[in-house]
N, C-alpha and C. Protein backbone atom coordinates (compact mmCIF):
# COMPACT_ATOMS: atom_id res chain seq x y z
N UNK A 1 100.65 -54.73 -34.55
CA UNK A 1 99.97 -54.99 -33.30
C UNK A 1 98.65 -54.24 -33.31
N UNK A 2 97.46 -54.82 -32.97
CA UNK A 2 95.89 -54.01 -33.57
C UNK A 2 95.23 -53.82 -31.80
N UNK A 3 94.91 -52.39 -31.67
CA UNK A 3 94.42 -52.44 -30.73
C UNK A 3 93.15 -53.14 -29.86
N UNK A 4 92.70 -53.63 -28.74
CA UNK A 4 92.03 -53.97 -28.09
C UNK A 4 91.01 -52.75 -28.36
N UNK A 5 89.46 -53.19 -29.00
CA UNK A 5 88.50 -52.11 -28.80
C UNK A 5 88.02 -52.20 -28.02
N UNK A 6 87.64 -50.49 -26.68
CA UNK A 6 87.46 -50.15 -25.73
C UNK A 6 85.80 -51.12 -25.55
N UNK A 7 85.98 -51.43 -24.33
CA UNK A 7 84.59 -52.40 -23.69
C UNK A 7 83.14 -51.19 -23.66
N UNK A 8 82.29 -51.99 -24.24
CA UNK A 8 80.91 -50.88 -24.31
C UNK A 8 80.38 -50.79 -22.97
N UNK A 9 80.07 -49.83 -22.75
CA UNK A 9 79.50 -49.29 -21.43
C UNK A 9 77.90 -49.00 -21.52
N UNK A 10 76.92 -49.50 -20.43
CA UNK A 10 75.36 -48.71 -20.64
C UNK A 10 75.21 -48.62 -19.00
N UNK A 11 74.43 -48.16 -19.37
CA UNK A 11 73.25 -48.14 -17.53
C UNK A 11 72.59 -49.36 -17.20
N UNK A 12 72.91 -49.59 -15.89
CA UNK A 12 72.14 -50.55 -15.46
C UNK A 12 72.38 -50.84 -13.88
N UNK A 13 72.25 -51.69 -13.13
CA UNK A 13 72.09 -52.65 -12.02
C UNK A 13 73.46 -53.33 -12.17
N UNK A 14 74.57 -53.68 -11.49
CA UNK A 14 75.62 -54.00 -11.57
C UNK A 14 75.24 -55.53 -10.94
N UNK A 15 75.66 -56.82 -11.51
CA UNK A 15 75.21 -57.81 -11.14
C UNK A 15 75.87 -58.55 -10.15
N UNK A 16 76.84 -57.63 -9.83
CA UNK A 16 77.55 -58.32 -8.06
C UNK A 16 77.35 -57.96 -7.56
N UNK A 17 77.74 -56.25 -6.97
CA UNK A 17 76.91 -55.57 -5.67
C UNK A 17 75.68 -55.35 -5.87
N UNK A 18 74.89 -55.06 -6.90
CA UNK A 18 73.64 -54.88 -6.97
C UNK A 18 73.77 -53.43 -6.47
N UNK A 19 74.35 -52.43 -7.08
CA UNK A 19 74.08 -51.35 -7.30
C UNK A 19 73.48 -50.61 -8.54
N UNK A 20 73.05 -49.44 -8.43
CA UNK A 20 73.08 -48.83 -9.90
C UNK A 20 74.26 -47.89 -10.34
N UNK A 21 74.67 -48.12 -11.49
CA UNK A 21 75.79 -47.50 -12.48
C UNK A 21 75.17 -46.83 -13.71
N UNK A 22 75.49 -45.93 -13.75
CA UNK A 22 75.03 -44.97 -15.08
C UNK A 22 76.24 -45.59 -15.77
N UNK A 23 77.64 -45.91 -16.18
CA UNK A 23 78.81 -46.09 -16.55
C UNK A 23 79.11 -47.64 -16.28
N UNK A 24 78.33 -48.40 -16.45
CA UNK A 24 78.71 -50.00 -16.33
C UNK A 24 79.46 -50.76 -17.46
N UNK A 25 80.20 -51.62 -17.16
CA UNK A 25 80.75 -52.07 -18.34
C UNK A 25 79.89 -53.23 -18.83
N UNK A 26 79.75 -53.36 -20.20
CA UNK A 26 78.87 -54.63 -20.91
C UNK A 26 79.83 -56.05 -20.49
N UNK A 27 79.01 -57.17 -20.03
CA UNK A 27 79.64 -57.93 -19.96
C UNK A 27 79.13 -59.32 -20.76
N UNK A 28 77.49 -59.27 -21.13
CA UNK A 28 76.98 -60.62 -21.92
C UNK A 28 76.11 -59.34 -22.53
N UNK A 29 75.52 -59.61 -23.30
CA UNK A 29 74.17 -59.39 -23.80
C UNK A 29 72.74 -60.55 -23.74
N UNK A 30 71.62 -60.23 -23.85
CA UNK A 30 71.00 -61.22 -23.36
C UNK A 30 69.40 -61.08 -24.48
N UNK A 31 69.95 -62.04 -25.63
CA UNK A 31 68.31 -61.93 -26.51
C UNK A 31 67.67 -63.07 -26.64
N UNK A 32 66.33 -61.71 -26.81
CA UNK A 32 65.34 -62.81 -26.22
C UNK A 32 64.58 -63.40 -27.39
N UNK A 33 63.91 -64.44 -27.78
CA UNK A 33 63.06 -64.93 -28.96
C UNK A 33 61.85 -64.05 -29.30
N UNK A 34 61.33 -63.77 -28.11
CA UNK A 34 60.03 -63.17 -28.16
C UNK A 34 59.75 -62.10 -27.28
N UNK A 35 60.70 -61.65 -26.90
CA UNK A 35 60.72 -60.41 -25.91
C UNK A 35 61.76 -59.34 -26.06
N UNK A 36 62.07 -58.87 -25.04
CA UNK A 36 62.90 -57.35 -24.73
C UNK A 36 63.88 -58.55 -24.74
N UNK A 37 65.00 -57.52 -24.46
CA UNK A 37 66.11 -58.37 -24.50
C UNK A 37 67.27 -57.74 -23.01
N UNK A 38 68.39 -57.86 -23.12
CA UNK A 38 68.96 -56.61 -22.14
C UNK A 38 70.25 -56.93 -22.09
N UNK A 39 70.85 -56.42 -21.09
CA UNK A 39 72.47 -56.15 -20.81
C UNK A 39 72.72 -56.46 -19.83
N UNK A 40 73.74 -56.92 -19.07
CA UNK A 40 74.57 -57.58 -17.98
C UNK A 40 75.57 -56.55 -17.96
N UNK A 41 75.43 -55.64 -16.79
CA UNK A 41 76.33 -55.04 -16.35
C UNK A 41 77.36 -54.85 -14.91
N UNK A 42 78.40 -54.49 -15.21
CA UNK A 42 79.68 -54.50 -13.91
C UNK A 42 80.03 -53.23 -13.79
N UNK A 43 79.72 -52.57 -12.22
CA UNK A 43 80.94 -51.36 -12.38
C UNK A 43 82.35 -52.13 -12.77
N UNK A 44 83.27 -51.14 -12.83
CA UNK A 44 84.46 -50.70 -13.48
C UNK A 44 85.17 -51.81 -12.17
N UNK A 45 85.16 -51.34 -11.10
CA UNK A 45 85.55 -52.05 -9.95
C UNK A 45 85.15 -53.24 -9.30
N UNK A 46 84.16 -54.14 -9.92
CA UNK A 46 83.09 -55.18 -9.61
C UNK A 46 83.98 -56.31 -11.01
N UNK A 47 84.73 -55.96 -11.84
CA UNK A 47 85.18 -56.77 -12.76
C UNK A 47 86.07 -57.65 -12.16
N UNK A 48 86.19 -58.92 -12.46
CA UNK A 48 87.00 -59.94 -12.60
C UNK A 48 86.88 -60.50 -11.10
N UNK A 49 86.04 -59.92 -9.98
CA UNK A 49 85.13 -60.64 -9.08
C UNK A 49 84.18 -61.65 -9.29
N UNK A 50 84.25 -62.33 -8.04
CA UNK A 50 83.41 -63.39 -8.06
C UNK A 50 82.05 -63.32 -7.28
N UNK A 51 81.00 -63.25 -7.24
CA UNK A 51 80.04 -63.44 -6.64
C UNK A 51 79.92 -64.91 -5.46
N UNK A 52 80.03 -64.36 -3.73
CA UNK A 52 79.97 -65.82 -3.10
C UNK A 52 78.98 -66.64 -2.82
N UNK A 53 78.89 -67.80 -3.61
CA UNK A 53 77.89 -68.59 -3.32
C UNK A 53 77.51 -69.03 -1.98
N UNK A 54 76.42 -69.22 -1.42
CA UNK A 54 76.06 -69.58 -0.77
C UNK A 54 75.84 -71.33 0.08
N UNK A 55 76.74 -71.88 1.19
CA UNK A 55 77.21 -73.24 0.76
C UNK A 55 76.24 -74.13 1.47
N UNK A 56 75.49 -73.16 2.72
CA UNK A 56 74.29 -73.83 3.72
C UNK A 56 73.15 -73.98 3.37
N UNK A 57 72.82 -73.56 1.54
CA UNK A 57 71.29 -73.38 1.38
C UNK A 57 71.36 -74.11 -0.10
N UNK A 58 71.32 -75.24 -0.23
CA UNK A 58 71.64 -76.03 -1.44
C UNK A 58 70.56 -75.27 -3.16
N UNK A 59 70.75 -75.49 -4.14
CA UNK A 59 70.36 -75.42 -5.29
C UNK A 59 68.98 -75.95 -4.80
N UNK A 60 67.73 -75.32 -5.60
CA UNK A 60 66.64 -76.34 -5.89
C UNK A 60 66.10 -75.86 -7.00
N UNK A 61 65.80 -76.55 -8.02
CA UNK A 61 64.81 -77.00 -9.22
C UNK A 61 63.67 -77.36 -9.20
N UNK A 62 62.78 -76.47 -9.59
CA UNK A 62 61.27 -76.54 -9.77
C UNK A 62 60.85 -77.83 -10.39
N UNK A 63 59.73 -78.61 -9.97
CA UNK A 63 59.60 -79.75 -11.19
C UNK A 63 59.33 -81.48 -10.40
C-alpha cells in the first residue's frame, strides 16, 4: 500500500474567501507561454467547497 504524498502548500490569496494564507494548499498551477506563471490556492478549510454562483446577473463575453 504506497502512501498519498502530502499536498504542496505556498502563499497566496485563497480563491474562495479571498483571503490571504501564508499556508495555502496548491490546488492547479497556472503556466504561462510568455509570462509569470502562478498558483491557485485554498486554505486548509476552503477545500472541497464550492464557490456560489451568481443566478440574477447572467455570463457575458466580450466580442
Amino acid at each position: 500500500m504506497s502512501e498519498q504524498p502530502k499536498p504542496a502548500t505556498a502563499a497566496g490569496t485563497c480563491t474562495l474567501c479571498e483571503k490571504w494564507t501564508a499556508k495555502g494548499i496548491v490546488i492547479a498551477e497556472i503556466h504561462g507561454n510568455s509570462g509569470a506563471g502562478g498558483v491557485v490556492v485554498r486554505h486548509p478549510g476552503c477545500l472541497g467547497k464550492r464557490k456560489a454562483v451568481s443566478t440574477h446577473q447572467p455570463r457575458t463575453w466580450p466580442g
